[in-house]
C-alpha atoms as a PDB file:
ATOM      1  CA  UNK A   1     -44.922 142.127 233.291  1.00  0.00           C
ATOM      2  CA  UNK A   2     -43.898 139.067 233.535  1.00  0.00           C
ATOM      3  CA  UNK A   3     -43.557 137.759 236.659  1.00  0.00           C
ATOM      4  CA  UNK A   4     -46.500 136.495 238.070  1.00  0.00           C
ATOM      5  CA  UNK A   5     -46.694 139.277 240.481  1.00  0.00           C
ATOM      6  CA  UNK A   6     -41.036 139.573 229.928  1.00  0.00           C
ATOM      7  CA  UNK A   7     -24.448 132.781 213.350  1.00  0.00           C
ATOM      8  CA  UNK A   8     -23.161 135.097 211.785  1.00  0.00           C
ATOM      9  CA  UNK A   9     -19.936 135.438 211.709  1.00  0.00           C
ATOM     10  CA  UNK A  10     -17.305 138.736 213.050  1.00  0.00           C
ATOM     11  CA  UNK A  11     -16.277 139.761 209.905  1.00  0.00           C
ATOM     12  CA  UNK A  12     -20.240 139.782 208.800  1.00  0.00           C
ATOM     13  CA  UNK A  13     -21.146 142.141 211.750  1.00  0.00           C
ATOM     14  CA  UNK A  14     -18.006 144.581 211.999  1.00  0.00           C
ATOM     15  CA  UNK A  15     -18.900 145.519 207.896  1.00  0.00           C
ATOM     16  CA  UNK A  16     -22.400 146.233 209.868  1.00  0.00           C
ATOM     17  CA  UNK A  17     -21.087 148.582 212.380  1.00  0.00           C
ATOM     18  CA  UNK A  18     -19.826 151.181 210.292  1.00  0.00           C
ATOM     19  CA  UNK A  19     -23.521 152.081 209.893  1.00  0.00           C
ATOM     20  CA  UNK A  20     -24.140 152.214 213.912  1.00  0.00           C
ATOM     21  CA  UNK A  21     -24.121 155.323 215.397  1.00  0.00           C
ATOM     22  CA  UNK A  22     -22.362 155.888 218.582  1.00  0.00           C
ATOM     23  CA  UNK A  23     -24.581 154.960 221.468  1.00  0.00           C
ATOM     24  CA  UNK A  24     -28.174 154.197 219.711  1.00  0.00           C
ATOM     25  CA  UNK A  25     -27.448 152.418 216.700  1.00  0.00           C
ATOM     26  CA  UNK A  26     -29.099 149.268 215.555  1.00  0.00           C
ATOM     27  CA  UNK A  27     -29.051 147.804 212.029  1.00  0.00           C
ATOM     28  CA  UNK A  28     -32.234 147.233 210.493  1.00  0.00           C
ATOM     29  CA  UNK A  29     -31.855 144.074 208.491  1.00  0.00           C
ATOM     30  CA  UNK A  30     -34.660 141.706 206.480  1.00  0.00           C
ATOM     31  CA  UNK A  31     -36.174 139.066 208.591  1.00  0.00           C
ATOM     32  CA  UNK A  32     -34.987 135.575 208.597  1.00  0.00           C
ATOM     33  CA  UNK A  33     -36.335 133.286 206.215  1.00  0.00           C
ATOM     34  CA  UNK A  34     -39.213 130.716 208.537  1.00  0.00           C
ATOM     35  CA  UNK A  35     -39.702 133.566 210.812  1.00  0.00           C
ATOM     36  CA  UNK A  36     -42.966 134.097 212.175  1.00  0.00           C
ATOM     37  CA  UNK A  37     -44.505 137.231 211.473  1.00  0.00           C
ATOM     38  CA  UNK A  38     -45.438 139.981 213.606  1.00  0.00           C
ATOM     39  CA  UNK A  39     -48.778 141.352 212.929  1.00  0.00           C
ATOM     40  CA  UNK A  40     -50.580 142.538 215.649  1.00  0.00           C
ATOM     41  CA  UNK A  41     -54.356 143.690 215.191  1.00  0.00           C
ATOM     42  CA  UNK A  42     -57.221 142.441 217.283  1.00  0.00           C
ATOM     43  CA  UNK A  43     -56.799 140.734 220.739  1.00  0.00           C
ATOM     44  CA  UNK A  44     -54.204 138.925 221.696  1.00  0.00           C
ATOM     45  CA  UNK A  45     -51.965 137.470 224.554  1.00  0.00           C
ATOM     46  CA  UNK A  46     -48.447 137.418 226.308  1.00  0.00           C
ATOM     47  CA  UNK A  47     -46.840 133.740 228.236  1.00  0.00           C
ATOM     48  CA  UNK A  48     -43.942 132.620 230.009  1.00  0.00           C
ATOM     49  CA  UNK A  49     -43.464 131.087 233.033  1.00  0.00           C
ATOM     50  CA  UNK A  50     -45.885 131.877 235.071  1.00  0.00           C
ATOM     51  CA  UNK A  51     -48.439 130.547 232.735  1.00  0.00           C
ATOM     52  CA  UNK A  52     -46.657 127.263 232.808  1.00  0.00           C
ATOM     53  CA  UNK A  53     -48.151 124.393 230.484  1.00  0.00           C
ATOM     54  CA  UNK A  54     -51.503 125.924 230.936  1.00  0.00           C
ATOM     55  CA  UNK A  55     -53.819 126.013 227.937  1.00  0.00           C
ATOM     56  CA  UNK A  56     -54.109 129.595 226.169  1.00  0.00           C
ATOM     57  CA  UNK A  57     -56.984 131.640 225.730  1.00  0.00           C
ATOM     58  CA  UNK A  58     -58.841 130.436 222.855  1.00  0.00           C
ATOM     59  CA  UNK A  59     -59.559 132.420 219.602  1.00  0.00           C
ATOM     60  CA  UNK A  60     -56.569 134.886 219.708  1.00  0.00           C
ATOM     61  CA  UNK A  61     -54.843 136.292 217.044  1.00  0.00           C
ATOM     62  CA  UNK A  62     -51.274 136.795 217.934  1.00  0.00           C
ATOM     63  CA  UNK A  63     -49.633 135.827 220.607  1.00  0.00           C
ATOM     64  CA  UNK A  64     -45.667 137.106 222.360  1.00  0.00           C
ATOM     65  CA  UNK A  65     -44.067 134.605 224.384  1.00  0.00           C
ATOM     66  CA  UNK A  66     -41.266 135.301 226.768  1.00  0.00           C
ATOM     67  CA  UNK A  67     -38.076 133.279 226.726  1.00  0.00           C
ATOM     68  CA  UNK A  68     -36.733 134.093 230.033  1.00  0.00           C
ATOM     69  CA  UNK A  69     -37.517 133.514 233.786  1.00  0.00           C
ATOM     70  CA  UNK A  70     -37.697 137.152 234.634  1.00  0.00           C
ATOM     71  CA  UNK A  71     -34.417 138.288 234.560  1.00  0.00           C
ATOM     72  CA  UNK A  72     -31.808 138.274 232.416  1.00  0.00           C
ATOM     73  CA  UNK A  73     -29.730 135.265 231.465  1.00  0.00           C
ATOM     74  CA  UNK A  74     -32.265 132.951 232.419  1.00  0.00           C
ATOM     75  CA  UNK A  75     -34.695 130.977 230.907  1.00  0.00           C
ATOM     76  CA  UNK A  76     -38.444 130.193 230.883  1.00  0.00           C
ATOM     77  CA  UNK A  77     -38.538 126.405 230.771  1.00  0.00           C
ATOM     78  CA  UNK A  78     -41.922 126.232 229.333  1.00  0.00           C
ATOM     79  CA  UNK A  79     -41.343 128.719 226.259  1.00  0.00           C
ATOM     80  CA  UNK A  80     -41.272 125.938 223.696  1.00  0.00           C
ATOM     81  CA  UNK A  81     -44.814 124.425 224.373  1.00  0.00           C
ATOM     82  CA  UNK A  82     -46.067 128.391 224.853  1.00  0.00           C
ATOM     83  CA  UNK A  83     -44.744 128.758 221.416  1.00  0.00           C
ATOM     84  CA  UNK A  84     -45.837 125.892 219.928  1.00  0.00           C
ATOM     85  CA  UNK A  85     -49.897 126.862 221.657  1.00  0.00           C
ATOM     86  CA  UNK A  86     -49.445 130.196 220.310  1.00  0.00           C
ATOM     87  CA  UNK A  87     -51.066 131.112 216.851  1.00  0.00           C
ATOM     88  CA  UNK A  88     -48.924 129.997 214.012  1.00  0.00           C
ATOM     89  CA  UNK A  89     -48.046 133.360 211.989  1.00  0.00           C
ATOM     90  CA  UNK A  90     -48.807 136.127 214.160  1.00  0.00           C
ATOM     91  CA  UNK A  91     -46.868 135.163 217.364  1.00  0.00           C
ATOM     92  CA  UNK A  92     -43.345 137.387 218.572  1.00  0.00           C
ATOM     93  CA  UNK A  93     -41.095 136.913 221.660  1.00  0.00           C
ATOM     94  CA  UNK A  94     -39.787 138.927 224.122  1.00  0.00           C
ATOM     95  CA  UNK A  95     -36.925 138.693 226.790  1.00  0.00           C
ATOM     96  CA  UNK A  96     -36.260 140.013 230.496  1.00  0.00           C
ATOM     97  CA  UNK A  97     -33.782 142.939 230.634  1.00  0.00           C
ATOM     98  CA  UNK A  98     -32.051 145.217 233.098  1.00  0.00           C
ATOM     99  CA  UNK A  99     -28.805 146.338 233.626  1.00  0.00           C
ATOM    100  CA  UNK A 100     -25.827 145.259 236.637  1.00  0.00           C
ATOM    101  CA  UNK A 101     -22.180 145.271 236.658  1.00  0.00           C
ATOM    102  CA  UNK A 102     -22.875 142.030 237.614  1.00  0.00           C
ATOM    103  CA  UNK A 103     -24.545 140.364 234.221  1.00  0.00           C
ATOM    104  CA  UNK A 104     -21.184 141.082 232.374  1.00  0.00           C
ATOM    105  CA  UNK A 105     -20.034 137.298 233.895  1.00  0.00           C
ATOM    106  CA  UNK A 106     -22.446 136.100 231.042  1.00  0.00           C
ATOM    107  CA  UNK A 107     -21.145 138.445 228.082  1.00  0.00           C
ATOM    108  CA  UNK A 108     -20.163 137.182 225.253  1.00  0.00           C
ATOM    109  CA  UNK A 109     -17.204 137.611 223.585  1.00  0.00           C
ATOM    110  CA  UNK A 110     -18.303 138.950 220.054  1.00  0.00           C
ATOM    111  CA  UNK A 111     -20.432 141.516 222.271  1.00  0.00           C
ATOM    112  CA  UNK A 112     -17.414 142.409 224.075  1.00  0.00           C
ATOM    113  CA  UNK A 113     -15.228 142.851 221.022  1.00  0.00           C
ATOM    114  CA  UNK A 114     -17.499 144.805 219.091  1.00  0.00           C
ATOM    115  CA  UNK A 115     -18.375 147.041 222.045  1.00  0.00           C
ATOM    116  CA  UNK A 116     -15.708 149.902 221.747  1.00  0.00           C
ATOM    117  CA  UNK A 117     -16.849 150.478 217.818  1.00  0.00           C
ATOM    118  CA  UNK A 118     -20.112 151.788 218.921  1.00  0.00           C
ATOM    119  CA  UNK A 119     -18.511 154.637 221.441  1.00  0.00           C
ATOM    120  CA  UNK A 120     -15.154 155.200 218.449  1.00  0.00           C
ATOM    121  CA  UNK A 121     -12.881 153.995 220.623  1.00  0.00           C
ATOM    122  CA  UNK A 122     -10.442 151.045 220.309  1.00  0.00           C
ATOM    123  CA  UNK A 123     -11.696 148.398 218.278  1.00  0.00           C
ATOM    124  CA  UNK A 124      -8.721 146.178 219.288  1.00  0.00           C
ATOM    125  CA  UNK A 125      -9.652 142.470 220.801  1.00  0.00           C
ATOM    126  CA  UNK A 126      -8.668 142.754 224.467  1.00  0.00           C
ATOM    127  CA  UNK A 127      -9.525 146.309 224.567  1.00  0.00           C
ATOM    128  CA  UNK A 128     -10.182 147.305 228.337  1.00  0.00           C
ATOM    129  CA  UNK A 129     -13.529 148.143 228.125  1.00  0.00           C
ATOM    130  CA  UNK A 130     -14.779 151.401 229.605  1.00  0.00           C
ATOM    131  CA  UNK A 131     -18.549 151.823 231.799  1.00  0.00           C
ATOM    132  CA  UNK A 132     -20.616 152.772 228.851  1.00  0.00           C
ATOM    133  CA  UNK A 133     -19.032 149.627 226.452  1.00  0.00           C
ATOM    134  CA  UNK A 134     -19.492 147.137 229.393  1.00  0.00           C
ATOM    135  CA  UNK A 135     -22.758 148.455 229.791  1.00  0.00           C
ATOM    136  CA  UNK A 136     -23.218 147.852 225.735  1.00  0.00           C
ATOM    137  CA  UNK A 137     -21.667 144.546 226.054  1.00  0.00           C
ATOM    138  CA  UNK A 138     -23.819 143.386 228.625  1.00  0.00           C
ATOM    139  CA  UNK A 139     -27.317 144.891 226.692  1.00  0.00           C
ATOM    140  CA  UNK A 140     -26.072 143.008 223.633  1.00  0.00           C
ATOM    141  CA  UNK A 141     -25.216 139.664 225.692  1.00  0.00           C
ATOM    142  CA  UNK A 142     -28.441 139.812 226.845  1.00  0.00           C
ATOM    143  CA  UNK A 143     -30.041 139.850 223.447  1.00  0.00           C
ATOM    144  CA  UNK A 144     -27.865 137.134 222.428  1.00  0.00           C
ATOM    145  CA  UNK A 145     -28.987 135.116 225.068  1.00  0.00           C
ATOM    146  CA  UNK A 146     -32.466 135.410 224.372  1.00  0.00           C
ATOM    147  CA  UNK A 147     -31.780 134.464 220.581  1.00  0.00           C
ATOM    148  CA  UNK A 148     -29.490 131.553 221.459  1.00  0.00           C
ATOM    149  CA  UNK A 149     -32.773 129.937 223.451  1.00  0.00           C
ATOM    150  CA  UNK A 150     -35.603 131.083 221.868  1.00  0.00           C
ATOM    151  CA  UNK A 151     -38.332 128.096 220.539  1.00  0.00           C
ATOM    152  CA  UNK A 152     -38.194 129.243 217.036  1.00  0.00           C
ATOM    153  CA  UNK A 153     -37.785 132.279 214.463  1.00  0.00           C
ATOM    154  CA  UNK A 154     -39.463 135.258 215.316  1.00  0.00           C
ATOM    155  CA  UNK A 155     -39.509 138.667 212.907  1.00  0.00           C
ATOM    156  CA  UNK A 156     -39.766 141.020 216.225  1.00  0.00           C
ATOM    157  CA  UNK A 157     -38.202 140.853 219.520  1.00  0.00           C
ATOM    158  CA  UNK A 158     -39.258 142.614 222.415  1.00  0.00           C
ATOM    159  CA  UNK A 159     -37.209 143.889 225.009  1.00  0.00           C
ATOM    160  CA  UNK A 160     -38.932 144.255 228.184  1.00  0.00           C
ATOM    161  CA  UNK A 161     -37.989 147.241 230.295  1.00  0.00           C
ATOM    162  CA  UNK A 162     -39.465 147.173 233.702  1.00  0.00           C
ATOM    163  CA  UNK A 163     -38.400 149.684 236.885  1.00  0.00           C
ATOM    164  CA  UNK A 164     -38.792 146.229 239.016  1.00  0.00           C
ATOM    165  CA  UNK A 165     -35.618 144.318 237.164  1.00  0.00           C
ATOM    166  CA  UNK A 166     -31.735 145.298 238.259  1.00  0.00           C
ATOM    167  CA  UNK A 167     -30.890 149.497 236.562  1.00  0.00           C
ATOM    168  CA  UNK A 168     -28.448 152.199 237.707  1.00  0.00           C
ATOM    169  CA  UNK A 169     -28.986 155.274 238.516  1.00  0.00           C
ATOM    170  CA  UNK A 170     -26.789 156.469 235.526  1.00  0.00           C
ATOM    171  CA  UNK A 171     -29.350 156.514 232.692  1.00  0.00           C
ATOM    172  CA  UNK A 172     -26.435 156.425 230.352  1.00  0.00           C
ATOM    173  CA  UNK A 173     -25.295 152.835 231.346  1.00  0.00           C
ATOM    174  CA  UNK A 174     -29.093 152.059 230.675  1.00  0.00           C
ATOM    175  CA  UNK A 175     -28.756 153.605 227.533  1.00  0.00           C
ATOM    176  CA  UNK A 176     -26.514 151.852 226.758  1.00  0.00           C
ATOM    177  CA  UNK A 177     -27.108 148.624 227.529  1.00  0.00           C
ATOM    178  CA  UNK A 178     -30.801 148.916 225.778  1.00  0.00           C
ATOM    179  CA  UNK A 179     -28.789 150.259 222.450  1.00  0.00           C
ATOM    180  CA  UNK A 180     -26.309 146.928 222.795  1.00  0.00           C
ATOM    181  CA  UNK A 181     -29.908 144.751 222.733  1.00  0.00           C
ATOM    182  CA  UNK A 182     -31.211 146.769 219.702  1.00  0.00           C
ATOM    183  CA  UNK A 183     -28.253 146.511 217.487  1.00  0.00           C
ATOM    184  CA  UNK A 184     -27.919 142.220 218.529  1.00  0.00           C
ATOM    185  CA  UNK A 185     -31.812 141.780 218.001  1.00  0.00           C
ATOM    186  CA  UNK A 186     -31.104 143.938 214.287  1.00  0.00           C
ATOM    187  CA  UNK A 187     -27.880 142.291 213.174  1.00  0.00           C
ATOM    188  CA  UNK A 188     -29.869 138.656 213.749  1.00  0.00           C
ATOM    189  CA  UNK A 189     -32.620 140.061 211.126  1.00  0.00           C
ATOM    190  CA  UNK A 190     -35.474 140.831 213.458  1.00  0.00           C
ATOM    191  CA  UNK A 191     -37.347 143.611 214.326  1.00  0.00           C
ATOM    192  CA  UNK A 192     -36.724 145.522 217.994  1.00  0.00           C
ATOM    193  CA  UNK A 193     -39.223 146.671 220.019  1.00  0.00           C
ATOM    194  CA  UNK A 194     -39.887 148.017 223.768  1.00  0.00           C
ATOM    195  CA  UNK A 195     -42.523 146.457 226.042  1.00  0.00           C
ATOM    196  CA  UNK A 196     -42.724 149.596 228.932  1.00  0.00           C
ATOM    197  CA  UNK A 197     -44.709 152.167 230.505  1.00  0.00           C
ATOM    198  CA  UNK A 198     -43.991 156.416 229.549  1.00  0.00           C
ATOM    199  CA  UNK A 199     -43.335 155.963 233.640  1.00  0.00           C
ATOM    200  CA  UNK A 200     -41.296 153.467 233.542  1.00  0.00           C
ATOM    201  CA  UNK A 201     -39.267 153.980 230.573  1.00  0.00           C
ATOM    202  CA  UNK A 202     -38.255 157.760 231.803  1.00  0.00           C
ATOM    203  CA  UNK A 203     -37.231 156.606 234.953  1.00  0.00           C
ATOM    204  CA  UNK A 204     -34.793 154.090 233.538  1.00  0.00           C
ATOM    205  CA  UNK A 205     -33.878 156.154 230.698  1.00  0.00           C
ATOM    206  CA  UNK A 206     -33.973 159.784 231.343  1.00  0.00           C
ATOM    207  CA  UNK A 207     -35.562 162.668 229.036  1.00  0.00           C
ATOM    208  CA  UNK A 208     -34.613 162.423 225.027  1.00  0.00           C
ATOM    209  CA  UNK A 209     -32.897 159.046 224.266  1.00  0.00           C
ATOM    210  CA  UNK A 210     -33.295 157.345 221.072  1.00  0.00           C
ATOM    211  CA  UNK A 211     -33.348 154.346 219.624  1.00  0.00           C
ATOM    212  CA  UNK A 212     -32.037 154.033 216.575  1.00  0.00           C
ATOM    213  CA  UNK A 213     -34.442 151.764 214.321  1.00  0.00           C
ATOM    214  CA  UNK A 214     -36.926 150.883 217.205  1.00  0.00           C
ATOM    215  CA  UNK A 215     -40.107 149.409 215.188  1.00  0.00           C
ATOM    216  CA  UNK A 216     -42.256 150.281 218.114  1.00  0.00           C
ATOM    217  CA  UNK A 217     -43.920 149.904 221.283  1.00  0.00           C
ATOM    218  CA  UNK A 218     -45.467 147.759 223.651  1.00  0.00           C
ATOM    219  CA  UNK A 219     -47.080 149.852 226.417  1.00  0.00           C
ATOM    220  CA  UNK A 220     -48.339 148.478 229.446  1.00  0.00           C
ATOM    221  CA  UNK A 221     -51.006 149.436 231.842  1.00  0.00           C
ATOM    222  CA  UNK A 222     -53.354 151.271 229.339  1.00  0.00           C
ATOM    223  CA  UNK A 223     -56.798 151.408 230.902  1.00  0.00           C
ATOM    224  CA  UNK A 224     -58.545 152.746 227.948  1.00  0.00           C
ATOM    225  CA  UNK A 225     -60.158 150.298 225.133  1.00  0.00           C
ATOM    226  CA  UNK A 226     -58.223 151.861 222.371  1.00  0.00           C
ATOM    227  CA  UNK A 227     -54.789 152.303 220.967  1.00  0.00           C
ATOM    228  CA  UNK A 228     -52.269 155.163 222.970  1.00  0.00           C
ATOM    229  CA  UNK A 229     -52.041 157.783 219.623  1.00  0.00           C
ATOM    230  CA  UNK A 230     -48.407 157.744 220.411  1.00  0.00           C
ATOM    231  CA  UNK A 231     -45.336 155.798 222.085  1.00  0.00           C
ATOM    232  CA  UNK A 232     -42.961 156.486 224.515  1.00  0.00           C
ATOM    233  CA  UNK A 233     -39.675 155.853 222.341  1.00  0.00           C
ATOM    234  CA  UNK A 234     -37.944 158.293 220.519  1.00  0.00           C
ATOM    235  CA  UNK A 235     -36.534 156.471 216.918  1.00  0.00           C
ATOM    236  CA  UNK A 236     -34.135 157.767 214.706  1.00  0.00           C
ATOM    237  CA  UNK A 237     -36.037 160.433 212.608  1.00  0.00           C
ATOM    238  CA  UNK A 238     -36.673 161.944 216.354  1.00  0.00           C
ATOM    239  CA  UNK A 239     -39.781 160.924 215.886  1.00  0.00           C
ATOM    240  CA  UNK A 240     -42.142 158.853 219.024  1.00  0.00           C
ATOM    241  CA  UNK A 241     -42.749 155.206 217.679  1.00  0.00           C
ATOM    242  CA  UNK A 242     -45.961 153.809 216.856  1.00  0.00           C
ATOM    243  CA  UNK A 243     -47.401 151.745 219.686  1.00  0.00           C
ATOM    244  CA  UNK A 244     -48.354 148.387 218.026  1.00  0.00           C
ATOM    245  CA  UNK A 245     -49.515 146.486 221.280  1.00  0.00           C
ATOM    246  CA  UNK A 246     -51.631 147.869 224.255  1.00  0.00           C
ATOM    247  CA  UNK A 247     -51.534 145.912 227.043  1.00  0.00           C
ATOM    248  CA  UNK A 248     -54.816 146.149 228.629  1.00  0.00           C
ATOM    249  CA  UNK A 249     -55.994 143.769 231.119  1.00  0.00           C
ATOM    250  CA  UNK A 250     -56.165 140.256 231.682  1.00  0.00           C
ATOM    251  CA  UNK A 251     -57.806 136.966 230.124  1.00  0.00           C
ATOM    252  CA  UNK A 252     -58.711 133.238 231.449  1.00  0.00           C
ATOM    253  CA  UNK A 253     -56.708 130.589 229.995  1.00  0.00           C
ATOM    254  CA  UNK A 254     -57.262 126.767 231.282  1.00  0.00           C
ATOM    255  CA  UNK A 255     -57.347 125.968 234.617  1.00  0.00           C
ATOM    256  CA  UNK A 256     -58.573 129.435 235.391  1.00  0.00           C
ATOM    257  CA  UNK A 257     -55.111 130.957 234.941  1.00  0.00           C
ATOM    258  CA  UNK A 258     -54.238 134.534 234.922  1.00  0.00           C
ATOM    259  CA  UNK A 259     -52.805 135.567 231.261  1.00  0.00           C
ATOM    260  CA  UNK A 260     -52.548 139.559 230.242  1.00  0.00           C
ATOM    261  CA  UNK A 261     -54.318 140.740 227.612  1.00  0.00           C
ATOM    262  CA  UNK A 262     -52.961 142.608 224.173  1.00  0.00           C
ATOM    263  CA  UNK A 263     -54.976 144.829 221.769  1.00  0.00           C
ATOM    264  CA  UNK A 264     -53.071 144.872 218.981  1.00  0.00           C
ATOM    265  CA  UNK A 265     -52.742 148.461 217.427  1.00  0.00           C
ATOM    266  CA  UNK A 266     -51.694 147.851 214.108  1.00  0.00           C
END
């Protein structure tokens, strides 16, 4: 999408986790007081770097902006001015995601530690984490990186699942890692969503995973002028989540640059 071509303390959190449920757990919490909303009806847009320091189509009613530089652990340098163009009270963000051995250099160690809870295994400091809690860990560091240098407060986060970013062909390390992102993006008070395709999302994913709590979708590459009826993600109650953004096209911003274009489905 998104390439040209998207605290608290221990003791707080572990009290959280005996609410998680193994793999696809995530706490819904209230959102943070300041936090912008996330209402999404009308047309709207999506930034990051790409879109640089351009000016943003005019007369939009929400905007998401991306925090990273399309991958994880990295950063979109322009994301505070995006934020600060975007309309004030309907405007979300969203973050790069994928999954390699390699990312768990940048865990942290709170996602490390609380790793093993969400499998029922060890919850000892130091425990010798096995594939599926790395892969947890490393979901959940990526999350906290996102939060750690986002422009401001947002009430939903979007995680943005794309076959063209780093995944293994184990869906259950991807499942994994996209459950450690929902429960990080839930235990900081915001919403969790998933910016993806139906295509896209099985490949990386496999048939019948859920995620616990997800608020909704964000599907790409919908043709029609209307809302999908249904999303790709299965939630808790095994039910598909509502698709609350349609990404539909594209829209002129200044300078004649290239920005996609939402329909918001609420």
């Amino acid at each position: 999408m998104k390439s040209s071509g998207p605290r608290r303390s221990l003791v707080t959190r572990a009290g959280a986790i005996v609410a998680i449920v193994a793999v696809t757990g995530v706490v819904p919490l209230a959102s943070p007081a300041g936090a912008s909303t996330s209402t999404y009806s009308g047309i709207g847009y999506d930034a990051s770097y790409p879109q640089g320091l351009s000016t943003p189509p005019l007369n939009m009613n929400f905007a998401i902006i991306g925090v990273t530089h399309g991958r994880p652990f990295t950063t979109n340098q322009y994301a505070s001015k995006q934020w600060n163009a975007a309309p004030t009270g309907s405007r979300s963000l969203y973050f790069n995601t994928g999954y390699a051995l390699a990312y768990a250099k940048s865990d942290t160690t709170t996602c490390k530690d609380l790793a093993p809870a969400q499998f029922q295994s060890s919850s000892a400091t130091g425990h010798a984490l096995s594939a599926l809690e790395a892969a947890w860990a490393i979901g959940c560091s990526e999350a906290a990186w996102a939060i750690k240098i986002a422009p401001g407060s947002a009430a939903m986060w979007w995680a943005d699942v794309e076959t063209g970013n780093s995944w293994s062909t184990n869906v259950a390390l991807n499942q994994a890692a996209i459950s450690g992102m929902a429960y990080e993006i839930g235990a900081n008070g915001a919403s969790f969503g998933i910016y993806s395709s139906p295509s896209m999302w099985a490949s990386i994913t496999g048939a019948g995973f859920t995620v616990s709590g997800v608020a909704g979708d964000w599907q790409a590459g919908v043709t029609t002028s209307t809302c999908p009826s249904t999303g790709f993600t299965l939630n808790g109650n095994g039910l598909y989540a509502p698709v609350l953004v349609a990404q539909t096209g594209t829209l002129t911003g200044g300078g004649g640059t290239t920005y996609d274009a939402d329909l918001g489905c609420q």
